[in-house]
Protein backbone atom coordinates (compact mmCIF):
# COMPACT_ATOMS: atom_id res chain seq x y z
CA UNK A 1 15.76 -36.37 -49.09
CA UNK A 2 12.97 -35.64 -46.57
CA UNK A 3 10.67 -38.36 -46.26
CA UNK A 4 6.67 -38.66 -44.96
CA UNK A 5 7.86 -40.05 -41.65
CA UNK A 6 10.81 -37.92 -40.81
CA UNK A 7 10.44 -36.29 -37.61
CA UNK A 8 13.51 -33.94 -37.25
CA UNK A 9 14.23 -31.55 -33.94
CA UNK A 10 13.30 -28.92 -35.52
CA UNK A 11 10.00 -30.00 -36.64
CA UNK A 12 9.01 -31.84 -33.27
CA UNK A 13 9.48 -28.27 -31.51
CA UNK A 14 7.89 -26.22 -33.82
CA UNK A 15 5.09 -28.78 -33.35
CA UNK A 16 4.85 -28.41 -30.11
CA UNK A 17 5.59 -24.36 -29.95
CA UNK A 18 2.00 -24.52 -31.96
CA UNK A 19 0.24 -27.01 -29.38
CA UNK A 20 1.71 -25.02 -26.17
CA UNK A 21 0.89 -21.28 -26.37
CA UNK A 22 3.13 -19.84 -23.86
CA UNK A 23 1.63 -18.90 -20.56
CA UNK A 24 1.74 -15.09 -20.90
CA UNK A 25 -0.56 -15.70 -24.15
CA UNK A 26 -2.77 -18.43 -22.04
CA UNK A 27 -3.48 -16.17 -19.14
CA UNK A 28 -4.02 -13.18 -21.07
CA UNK A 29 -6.26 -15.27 -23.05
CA UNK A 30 -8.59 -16.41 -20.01
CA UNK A 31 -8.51 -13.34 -18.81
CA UNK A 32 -9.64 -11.69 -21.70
CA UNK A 33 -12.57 -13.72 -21.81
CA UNK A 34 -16.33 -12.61 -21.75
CA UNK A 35 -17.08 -13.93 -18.54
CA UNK A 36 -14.20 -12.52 -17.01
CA UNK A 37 -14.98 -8.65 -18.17
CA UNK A 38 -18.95 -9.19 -17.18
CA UNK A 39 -17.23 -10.32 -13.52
CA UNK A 40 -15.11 -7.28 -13.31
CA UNK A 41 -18.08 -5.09 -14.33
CA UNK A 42 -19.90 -6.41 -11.48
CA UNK A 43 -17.56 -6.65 -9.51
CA UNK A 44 -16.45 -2.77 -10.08
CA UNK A 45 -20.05 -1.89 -10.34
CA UNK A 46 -21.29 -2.89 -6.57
CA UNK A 47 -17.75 -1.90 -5.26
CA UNK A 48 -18.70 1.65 -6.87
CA UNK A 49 -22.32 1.86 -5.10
CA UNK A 50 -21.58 2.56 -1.43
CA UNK A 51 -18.66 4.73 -2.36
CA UNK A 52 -21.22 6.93 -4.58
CA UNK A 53 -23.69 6.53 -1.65
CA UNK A 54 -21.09 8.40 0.55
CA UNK A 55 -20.42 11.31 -2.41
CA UNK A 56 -24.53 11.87 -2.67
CA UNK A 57 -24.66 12.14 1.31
CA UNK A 58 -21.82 14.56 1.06
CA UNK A 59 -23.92 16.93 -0.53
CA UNK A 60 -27.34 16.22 1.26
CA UNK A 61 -28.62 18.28 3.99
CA UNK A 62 -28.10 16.83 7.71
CA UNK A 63 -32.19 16.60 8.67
CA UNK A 64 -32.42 14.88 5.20
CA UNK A 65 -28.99 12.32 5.69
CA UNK A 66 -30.41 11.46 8.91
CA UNK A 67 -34.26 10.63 7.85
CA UNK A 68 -33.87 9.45 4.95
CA UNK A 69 -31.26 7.26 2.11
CA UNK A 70 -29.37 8.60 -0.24
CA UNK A 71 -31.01 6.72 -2.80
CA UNK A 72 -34.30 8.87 -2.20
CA UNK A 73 -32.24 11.94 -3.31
CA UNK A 74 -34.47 12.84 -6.46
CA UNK A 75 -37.79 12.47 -3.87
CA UNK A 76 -35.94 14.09 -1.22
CA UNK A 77 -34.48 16.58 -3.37
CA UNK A 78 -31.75 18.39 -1.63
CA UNK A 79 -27.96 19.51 -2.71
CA UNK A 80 -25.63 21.74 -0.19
CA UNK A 81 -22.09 22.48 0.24
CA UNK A 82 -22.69 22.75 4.25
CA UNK A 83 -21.18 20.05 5.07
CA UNK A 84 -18.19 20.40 3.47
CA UNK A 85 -17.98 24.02 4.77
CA UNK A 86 -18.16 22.29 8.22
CA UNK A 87 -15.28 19.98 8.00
CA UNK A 88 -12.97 22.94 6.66
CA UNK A 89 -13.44 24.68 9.78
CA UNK A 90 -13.94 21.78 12.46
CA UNK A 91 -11.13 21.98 14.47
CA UNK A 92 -10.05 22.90 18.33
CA UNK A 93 -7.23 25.23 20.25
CA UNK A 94 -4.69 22.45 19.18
CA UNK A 95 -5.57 21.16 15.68
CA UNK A 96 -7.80 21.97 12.42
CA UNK A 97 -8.25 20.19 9.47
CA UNK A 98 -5.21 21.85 7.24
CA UNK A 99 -3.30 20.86 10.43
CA UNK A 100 -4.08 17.21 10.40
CA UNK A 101 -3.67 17.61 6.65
CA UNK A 102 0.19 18.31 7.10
CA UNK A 103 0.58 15.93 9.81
CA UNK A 104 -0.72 13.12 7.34
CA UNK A 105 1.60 13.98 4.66
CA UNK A 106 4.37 14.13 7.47
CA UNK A 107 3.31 10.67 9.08
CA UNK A 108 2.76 8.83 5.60
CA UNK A 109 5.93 9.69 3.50
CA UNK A 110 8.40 8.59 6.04
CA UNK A 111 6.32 6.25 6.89
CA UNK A 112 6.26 4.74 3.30
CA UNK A 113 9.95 5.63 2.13
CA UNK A 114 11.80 4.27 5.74
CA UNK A 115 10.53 0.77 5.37
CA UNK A 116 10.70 0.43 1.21
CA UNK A 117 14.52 1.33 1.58
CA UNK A 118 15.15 -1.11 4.85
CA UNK A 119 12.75 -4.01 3.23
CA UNK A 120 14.69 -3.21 -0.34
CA UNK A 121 18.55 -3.66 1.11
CA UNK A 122 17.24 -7.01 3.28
CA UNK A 123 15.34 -8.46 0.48
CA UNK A 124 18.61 -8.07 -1.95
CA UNK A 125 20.21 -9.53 1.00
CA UNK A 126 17.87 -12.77 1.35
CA UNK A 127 18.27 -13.46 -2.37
CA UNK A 128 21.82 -12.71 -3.66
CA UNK A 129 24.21 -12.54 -0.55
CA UNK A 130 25.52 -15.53 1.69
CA UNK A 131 25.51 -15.41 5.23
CA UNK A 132 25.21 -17.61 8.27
CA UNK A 133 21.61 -18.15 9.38
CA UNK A 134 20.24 -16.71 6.00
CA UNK A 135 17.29 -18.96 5.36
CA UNK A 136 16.05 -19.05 8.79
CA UNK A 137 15.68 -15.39 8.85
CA UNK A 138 13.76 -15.26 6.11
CA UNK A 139 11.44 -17.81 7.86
CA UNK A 140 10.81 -15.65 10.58
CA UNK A 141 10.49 -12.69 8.39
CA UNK A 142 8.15 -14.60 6.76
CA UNK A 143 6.28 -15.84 10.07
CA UNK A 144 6.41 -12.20 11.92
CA UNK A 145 3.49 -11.71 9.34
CA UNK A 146 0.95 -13.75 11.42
CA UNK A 147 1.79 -11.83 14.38
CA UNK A 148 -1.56 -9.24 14.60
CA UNK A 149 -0.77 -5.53 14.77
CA UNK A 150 -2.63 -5.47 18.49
CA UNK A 151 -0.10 -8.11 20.11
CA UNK A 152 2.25 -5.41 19.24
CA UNK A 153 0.30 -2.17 20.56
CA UNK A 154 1.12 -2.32 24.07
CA UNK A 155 5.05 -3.47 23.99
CA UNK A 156 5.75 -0.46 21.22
CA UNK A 157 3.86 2.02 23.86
CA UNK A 158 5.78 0.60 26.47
CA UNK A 159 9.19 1.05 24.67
CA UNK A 160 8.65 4.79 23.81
CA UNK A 161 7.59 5.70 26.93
CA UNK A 162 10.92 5.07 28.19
CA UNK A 163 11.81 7.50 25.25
CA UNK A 164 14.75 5.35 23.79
CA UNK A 165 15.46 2.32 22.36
CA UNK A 166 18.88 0.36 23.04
CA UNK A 167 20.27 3.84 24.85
CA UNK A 168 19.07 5.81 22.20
CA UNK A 169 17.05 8.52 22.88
CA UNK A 170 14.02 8.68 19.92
CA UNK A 171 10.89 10.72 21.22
CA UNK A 172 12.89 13.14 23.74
CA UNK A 173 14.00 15.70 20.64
CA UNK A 174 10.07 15.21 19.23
CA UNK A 175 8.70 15.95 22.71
CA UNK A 176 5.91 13.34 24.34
CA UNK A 177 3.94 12.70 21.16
CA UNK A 178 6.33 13.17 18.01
CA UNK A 179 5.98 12.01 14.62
CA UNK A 180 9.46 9.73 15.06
CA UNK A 181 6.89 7.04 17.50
CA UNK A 182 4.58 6.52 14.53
CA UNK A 183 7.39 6.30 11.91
CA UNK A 184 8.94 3.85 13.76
CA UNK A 185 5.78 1.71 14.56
CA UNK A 186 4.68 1.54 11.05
CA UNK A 187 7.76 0.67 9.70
CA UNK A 188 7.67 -2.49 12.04
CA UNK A 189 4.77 -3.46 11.07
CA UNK A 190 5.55 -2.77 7.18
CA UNK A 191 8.48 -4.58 6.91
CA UNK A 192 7.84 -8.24 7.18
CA UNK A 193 5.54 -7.89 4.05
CA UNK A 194 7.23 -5.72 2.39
CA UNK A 195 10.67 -8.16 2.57
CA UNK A 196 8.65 -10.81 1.86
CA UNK A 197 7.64 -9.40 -1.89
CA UNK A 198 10.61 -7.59 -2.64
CA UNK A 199 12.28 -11.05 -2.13
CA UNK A 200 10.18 -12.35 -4.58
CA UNK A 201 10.63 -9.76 -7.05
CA UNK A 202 14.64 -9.43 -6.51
CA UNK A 203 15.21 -13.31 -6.64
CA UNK A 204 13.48 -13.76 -10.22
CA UNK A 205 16.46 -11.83 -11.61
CA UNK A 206 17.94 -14.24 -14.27
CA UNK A 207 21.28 -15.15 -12.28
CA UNK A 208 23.29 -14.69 -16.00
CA UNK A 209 22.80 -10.82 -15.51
CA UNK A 210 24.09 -11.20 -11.70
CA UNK A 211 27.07 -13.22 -12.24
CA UNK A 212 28.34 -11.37 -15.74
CA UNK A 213 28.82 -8.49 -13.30
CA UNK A 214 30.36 -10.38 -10.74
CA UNK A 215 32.86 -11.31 -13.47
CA UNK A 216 33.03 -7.73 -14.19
CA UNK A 217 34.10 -7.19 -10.77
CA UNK A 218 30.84 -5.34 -9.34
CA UNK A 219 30.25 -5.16 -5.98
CA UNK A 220 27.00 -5.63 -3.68
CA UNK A 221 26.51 -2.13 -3.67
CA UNK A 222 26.81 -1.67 -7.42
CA UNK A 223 25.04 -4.57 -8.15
CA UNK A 224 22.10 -3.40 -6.09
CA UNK A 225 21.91 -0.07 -7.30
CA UNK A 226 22.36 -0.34 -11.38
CA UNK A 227 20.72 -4.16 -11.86
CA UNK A 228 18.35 -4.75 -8.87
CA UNK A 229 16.98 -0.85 -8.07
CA UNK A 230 16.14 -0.72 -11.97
CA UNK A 231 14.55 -3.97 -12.52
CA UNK A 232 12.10 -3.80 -9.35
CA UNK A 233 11.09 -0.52 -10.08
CA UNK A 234 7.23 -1.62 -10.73
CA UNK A 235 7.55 -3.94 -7.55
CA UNK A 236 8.63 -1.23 -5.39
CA UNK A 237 6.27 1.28 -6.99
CA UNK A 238 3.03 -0.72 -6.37
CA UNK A 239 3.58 -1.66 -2.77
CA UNK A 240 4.69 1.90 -2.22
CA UNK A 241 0.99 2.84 -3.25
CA UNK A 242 -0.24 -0.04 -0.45
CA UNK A 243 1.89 1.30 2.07
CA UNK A 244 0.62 4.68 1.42
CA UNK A 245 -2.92 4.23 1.25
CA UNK A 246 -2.52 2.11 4.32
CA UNK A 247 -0.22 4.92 6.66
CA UNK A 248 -2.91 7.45 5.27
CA UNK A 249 -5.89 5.47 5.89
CA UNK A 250 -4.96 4.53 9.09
CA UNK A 251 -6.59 5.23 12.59
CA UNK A 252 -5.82 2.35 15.28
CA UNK A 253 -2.18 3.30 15.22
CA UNK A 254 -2.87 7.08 15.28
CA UNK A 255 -4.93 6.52 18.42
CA UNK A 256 -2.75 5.50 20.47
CA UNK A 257 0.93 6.78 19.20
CA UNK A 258 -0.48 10.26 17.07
CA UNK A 259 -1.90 12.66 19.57
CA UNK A 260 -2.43 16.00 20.19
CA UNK A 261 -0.84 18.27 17.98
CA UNK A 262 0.50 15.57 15.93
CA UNK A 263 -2.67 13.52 14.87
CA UNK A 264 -3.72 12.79 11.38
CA UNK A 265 -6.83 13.29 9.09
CA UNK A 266 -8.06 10.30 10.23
CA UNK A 267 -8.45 10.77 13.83
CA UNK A 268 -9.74 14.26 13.04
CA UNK A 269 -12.44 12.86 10.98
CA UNK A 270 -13.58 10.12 13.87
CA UNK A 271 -14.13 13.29 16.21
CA UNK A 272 -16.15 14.87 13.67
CA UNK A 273 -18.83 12.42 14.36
CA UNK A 274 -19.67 13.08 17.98
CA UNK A 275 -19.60 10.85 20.56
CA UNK A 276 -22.69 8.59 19.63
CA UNK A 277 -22.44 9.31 16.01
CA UNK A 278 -25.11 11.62 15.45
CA UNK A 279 -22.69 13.81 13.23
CA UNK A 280 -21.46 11.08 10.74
CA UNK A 281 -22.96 13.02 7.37
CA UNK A 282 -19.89 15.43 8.36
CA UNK A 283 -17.53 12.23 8.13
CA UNK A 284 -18.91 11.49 4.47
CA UNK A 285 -17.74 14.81 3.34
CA UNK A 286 -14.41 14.57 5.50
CA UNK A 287 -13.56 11.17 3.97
CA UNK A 288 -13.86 12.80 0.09
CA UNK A 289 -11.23 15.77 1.41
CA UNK A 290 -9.18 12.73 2.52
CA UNK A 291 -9.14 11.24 -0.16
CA UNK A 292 -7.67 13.64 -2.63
CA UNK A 293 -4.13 12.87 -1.89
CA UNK A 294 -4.05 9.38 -2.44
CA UNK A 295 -6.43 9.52 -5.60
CA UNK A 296 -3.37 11.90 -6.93
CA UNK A 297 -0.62 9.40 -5.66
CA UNK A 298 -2.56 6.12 -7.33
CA UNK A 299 -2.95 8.10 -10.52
CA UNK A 300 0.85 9.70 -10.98
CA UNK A 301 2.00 5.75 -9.95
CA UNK A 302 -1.02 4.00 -11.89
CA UNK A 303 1.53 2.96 -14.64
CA UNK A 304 3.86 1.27 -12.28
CA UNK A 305 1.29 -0.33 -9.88
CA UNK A 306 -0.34 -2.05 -13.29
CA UNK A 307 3.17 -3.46 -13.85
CA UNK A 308 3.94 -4.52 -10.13
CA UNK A 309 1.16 -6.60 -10.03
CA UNK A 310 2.15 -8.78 -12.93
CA UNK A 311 5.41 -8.58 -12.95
CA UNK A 312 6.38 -12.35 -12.58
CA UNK A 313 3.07 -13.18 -12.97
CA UNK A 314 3.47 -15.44 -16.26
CA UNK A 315 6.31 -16.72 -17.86
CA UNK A 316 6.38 -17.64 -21.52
């Protein structure tokens, strides 16, 4: 008969299930908090404010964007579509705005889908296969992320200009300034990160699930493609979205590798201002046409980018 003092297994863990909340509960818990939803608000709110300055001088006139704030819009009252009209038809002989358009979505989805499948098969590589020299690869993987994108610039210009790579010709069947030159140079410098969290992701699957289809006689390749593929869906999803907005966003490597009849949005939008700047109202109407696309790509993946971020996050 159960006495005052007994203190079986099963009552010493349910004790202590009730004085440890699991983590999952803890973090949700803190995060939850009052202090931490008046921090986001402020946090969203003055993130918000120069972005909706930029949407009001969309719509103000140029003499008016130039003399005065957008915050004076109700004294300076003043709405037009002008500029807007403007960066529809900028352009020259060799490229318009629907041209640099296309040539974004050309540059940015290879430029996203080329390094998520390389940095997907490596990072199953790193975590679940043996090999010689395994761990420091992943090191320098790891360290190539220090190295700054402008150490790179003038080797990668270098190396196409020679128009192949290891005997292989790559920018000959594009011509002299080809979308294959910009592929290539953002997938280098995507793929060290990229490895790096898809590692991450890939490695917390619970090894039980890995070796019961060893045992079941799975290979690599079927292993990777009906356990790992599935299970880092989220991860892949929400550093697909970085990788876009990034390629999209980007100028420095347009400028030098993107030219002519090949250049983005982007480097469209940084002639539109002029050559001291005097025409910059015309970039804060350029840079809402811009952003359409990746608004619709953040909003179609919002689900899985949500669930990427935690993912691994908390454990309880």
């Amino acid at each position: 008969m159960p006495t005052a003092t007994d203190t079986s297994p099963i009552k010493k863990s349910s004790v202590l299930k009730k004085q440890a909340p699991p983590l999952a509960s803890l973090a949700k818990r803190r995060l939850t908090s009052r202090w931490a939803t008046l921090a986001a608000l402020i946090i969203a709110t003055l993130w918000t404010i120069p972005t909706f300055g930029l949407l009001v001088s969309s719509v103000r006139p140029a003499q008016e964007v130039r003399t005065t704030g957008w915050w004076t819009i109700f004294q300076n009252w003043g709405i037009t579509t002008d500029n807007y009209s403007a960066v529809l038809q900028a352009g020259n002989s060799q490229l318009n705005l629907a041209g640099s358009f296309i040539n974004s979505i050309a540059i940015t989805l290879p430029a996203t889908i080329i390094p998520l499948v390389l940095a997907t098969l490596a990072a199953y590589a790193f975590a679940w296969m043996r090999f010689p020299g395994k761990n420091l690869m992943f090191v320098l993987v790891f360290a190539l992320q220090i190295v700054p994108i402008q150490m790179a610039l003038v080797p990668l210009l270098r190396l196409f200009a020679r128009g192949e790579i290891f005997g292989y010709p790559v920018i000959g069947a594009f011509g002299s300034a080809g979308y294959a030159q910009v592929w290539i140079a953002h997938t280098i410098f995507a793929l060290p990160l990229a490895i790096f969290l898809l590692h991450n992701f890939i490695a917390e699957i619970p090894t039980e699930i890995i070796e019961a289809a060893r045992v079941d006689g799975a290979s690599h390749g079927q292993i990777f493609f009906r356990i790992a593929l599935p299970l880092t869906a989220p991860a892949i999803a929400a550093f697909s979205i970085f990788q876009f907005l990034w390629v999209w966003n980007d100028l420095l490597v347009a400028l030098i590798f993107a030219d002519g009849p090949v250049a983005p949005i982007t480097k469209l939008l940084a002639e539109l201002t002029g050559t001291h700047g005097q025409d910059w109202h015309l970039l804060t109407a350029g840079a809402f046409v811009a952003l359409i696309v990746p608004l619709l790509v953040f909003f179609a993946l919002q689900r899985y980018f949500v669930r990427g971020l935690m993912a691994g996050s908390a454990k309880g």
